[in-house]
Protein backbone atom coordinates (compact mmCIF):
# COMPACT_ATOMS: atom_id res chain seq x y z
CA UNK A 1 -69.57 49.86 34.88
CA UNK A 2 -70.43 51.43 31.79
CA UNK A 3 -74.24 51.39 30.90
CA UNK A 4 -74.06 50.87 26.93
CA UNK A 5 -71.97 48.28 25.37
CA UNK A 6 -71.32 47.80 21.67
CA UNK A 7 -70.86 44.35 21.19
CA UNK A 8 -68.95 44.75 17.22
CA UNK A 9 -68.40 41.62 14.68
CA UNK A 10 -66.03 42.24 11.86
CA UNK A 11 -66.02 39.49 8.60
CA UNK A 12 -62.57 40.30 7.33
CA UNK A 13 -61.15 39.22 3.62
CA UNK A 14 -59.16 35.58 4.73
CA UNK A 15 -55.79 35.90 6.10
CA UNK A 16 -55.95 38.89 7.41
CA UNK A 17 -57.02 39.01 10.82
CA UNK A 18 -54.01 38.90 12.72
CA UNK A 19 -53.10 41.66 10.91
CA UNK A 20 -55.97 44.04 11.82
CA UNK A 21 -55.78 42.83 15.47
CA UNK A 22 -52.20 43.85 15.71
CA UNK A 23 -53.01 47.24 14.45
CA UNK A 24 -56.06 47.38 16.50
CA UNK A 25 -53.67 46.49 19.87
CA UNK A 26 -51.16 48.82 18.45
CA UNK A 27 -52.99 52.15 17.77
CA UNK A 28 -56.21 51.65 18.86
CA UNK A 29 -56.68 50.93 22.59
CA UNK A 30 -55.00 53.90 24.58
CA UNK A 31 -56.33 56.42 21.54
CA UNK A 32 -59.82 55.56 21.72
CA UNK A 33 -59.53 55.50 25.80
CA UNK A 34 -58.20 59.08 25.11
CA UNK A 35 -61.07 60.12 22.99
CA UNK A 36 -63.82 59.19 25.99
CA UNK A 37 -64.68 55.14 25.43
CA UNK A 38 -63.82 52.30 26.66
CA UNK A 39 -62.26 48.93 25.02
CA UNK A 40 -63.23 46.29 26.83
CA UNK A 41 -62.12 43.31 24.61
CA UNK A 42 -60.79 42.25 21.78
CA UNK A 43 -60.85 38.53 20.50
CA UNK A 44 -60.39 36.30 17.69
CA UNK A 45 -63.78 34.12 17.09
CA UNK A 46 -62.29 30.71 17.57
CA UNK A 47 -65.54 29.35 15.04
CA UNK A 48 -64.36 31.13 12.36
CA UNK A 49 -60.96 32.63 10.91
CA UNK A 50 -61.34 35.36 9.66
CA UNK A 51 -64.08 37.22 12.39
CA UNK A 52 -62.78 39.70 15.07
CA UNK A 53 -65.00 40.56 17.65
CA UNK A 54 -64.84 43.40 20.42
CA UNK A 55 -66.36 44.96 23.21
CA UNK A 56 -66.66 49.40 23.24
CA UNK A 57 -68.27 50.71 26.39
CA UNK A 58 -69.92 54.48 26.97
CA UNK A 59 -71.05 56.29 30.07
CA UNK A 60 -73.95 56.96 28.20
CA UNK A 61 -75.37 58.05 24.58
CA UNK A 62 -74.29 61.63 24.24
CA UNK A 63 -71.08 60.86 25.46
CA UNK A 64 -70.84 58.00 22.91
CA UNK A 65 -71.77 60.50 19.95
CA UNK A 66 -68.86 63.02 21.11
CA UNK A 67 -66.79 60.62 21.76
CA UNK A 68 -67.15 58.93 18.63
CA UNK A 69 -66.45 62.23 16.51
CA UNK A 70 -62.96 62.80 17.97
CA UNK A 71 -61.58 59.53 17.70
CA UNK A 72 -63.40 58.76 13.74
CA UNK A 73 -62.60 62.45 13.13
CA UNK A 74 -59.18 62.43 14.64
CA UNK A 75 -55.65 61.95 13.51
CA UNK A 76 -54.82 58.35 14.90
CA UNK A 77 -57.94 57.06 12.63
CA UNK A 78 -57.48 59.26 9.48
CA UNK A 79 -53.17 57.84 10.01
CA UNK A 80 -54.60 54.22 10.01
CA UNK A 81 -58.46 53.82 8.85
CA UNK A 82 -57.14 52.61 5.02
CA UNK A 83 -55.20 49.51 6.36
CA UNK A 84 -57.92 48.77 9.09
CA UNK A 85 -60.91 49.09 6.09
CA UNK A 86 -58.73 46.90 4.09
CA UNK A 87 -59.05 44.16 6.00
CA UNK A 88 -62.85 44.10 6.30
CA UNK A 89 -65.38 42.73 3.94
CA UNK A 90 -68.11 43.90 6.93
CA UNK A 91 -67.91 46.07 10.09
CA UNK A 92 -71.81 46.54 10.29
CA UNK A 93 -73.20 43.58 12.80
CA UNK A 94 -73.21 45.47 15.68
CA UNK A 95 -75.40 45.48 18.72
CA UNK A 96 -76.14 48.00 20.89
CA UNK A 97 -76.42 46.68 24.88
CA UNK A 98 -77.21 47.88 27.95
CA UNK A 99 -76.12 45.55 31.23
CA UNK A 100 -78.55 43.68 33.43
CA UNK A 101 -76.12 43.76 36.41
CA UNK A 102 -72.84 45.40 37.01
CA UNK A 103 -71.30 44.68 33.61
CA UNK A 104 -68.04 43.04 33.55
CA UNK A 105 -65.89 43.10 36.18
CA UNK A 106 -62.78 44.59 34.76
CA UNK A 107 -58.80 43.97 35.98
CA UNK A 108 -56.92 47.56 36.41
CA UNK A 109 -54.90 46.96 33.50
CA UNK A 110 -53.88 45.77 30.43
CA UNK A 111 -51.18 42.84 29.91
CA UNK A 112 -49.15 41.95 27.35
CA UNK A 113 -48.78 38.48 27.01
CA UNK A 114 -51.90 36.54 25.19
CA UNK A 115 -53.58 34.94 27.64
CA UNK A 116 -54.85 31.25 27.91
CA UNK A 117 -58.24 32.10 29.23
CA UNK A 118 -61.31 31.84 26.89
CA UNK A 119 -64.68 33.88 26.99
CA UNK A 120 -68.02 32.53 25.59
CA UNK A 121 -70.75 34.78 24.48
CA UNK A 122 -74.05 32.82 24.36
CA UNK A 123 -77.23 35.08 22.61
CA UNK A 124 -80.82 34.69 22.60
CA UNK A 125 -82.58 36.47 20.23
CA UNK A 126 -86.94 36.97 20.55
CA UNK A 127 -89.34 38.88 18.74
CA UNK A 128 -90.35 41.23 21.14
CA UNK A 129 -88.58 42.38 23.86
CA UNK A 130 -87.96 40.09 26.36
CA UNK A 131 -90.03 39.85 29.78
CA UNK A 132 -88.28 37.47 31.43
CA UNK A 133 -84.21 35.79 30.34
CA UNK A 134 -83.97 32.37 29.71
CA UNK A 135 -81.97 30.88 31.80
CA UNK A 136 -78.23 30.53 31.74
CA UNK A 137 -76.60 27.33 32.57
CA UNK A 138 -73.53 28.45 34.71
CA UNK A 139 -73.48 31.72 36.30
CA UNK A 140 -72.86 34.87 34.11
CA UNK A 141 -69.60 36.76 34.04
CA UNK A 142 -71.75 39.60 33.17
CA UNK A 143 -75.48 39.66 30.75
CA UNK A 144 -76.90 42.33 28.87
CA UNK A 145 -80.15 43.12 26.71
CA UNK A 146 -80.95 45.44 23.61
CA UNK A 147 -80.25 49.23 24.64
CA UNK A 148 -83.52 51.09 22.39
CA UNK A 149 -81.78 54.19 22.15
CA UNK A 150 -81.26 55.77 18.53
CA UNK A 151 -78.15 55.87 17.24
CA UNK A 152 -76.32 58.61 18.21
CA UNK A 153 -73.39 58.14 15.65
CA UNK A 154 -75.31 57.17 12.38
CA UNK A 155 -71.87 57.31 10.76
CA UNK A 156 -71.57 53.65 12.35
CA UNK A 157 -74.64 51.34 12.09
CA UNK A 158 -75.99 49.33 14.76
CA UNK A 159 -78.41 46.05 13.95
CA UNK A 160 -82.03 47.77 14.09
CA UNK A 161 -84.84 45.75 15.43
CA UNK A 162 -83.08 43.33 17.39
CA UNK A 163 -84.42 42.09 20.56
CA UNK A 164 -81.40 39.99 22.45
CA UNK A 165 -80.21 39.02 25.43
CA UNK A 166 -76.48 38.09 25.81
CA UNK A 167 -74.10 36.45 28.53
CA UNK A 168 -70.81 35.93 28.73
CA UNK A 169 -68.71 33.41 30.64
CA UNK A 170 -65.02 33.11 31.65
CA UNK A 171 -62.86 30.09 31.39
CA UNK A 172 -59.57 29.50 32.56
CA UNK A 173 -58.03 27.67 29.38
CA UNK A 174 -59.48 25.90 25.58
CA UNK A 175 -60.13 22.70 27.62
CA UNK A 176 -62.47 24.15 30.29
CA UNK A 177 -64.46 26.03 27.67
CA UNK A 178 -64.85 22.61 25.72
CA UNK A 179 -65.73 20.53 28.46
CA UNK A 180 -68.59 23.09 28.90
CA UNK A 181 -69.88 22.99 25.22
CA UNK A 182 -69.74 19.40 25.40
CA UNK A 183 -72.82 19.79 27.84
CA UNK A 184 -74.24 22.58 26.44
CA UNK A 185 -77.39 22.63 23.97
CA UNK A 186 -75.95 22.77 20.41
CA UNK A 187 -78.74 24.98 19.04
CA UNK A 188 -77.79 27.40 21.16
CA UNK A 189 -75.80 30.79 19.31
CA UNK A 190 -72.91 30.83 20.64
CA UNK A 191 -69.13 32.78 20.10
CA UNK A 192 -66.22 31.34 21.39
CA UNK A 193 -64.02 33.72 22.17
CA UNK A 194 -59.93 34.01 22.93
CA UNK A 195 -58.84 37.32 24.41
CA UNK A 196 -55.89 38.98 22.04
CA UNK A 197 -52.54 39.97 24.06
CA UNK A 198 -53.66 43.59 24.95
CA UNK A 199 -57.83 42.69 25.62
CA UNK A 200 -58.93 44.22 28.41
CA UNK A 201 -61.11 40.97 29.77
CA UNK A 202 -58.39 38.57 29.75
């Protein structure tokens, strides 16, 4: 488990996400594993082209901050930070989460082949930190709230002020997720999710 998830949504210019995903998958997994983090996921928003959204996990703050430093201040990011940046118009919307149970439960490796399974992300936002979780309307793969700490890597904002509390589901292919949504209350914020070839949570 790994108590403090980022939870990271990149707008990129159009076109160009598959291209930053298969430099992310390429350079970008094993290095920042290396440098004392964890990827957890990597997907392609399915509501919108041209967002990529992934998962980061930490052991806990401080180690986040140091580990942070050496991969941002390292030689696999100063090789490849130009062509990543030049995909993005935004890399900013980024929340900070701690888990309300064990976290995901994660296979012991990576493949290599992109899978057919989908993952749905459904967030409640409040105005005050929440008391009690609205319910969820299938049981959670895993659910998290707002982690409060500072940021300990100002270098990389987080969304300040945000009170959430987000839950993810697995589904075995696009027709099980839709048949879901079909039920589900449209008002609801939702991403809909598919898993890139190397993502962790597959």
């Amino acid at each position: 488990m790994y108590p403090i998830v980022e939870l990271r949504q990149y707008t990129l210019h159009p076109g160009r996400r598959d291209e930053l995903i298969e430099l992310f998958d390429r350079e970008f997994v094993e290095t920042q594993q290396d440098a004392g983090m964890a990827v957890l996921g990597q997907f392609r928003d399915l509501r919108d082209p041209d967002k990529f959204v992934w998962l980061r996990g930490f052991a806990d703050m401080p180690s986040r901050a140091a580990a942070l430093r050496r991969f941002y201040g390292g030689p696999v990011w100063a090789a490849h930070s130009a062509a990543a940046n030049a995909t993005m118009i935004d890399s900013d919307d980024v929340l900070l989460l701690r888990p309300l149970d064990g976290g995901f439960p994660l296979p012991p490796s990576r493949g290599s082949e992109l899978p057919q399974s989908r993952f749905l992300a459904t967030l409640h936002f409040a105005d005050a930190p929440f008391e009690t979780y609205p319910p969820t309307d299938l049981p959670p793969l895993a659910a998290f709230t707002t982690e409060y700490a500072e940021n300990t890597f100002p270098a990389l904002p987080i969304r300040a002020g945000e009170h959430v509390f987000v839950w993810f589901a697995r589904f075995d292919d696009q027709a099980a997720l839709e048949k879901h949504l079909a039920a589900a209350d449209p008002a609801t914020t939702v991403l809909e999710l598919a898993p890139t070839a190397r993502s962790l949570l597959r």
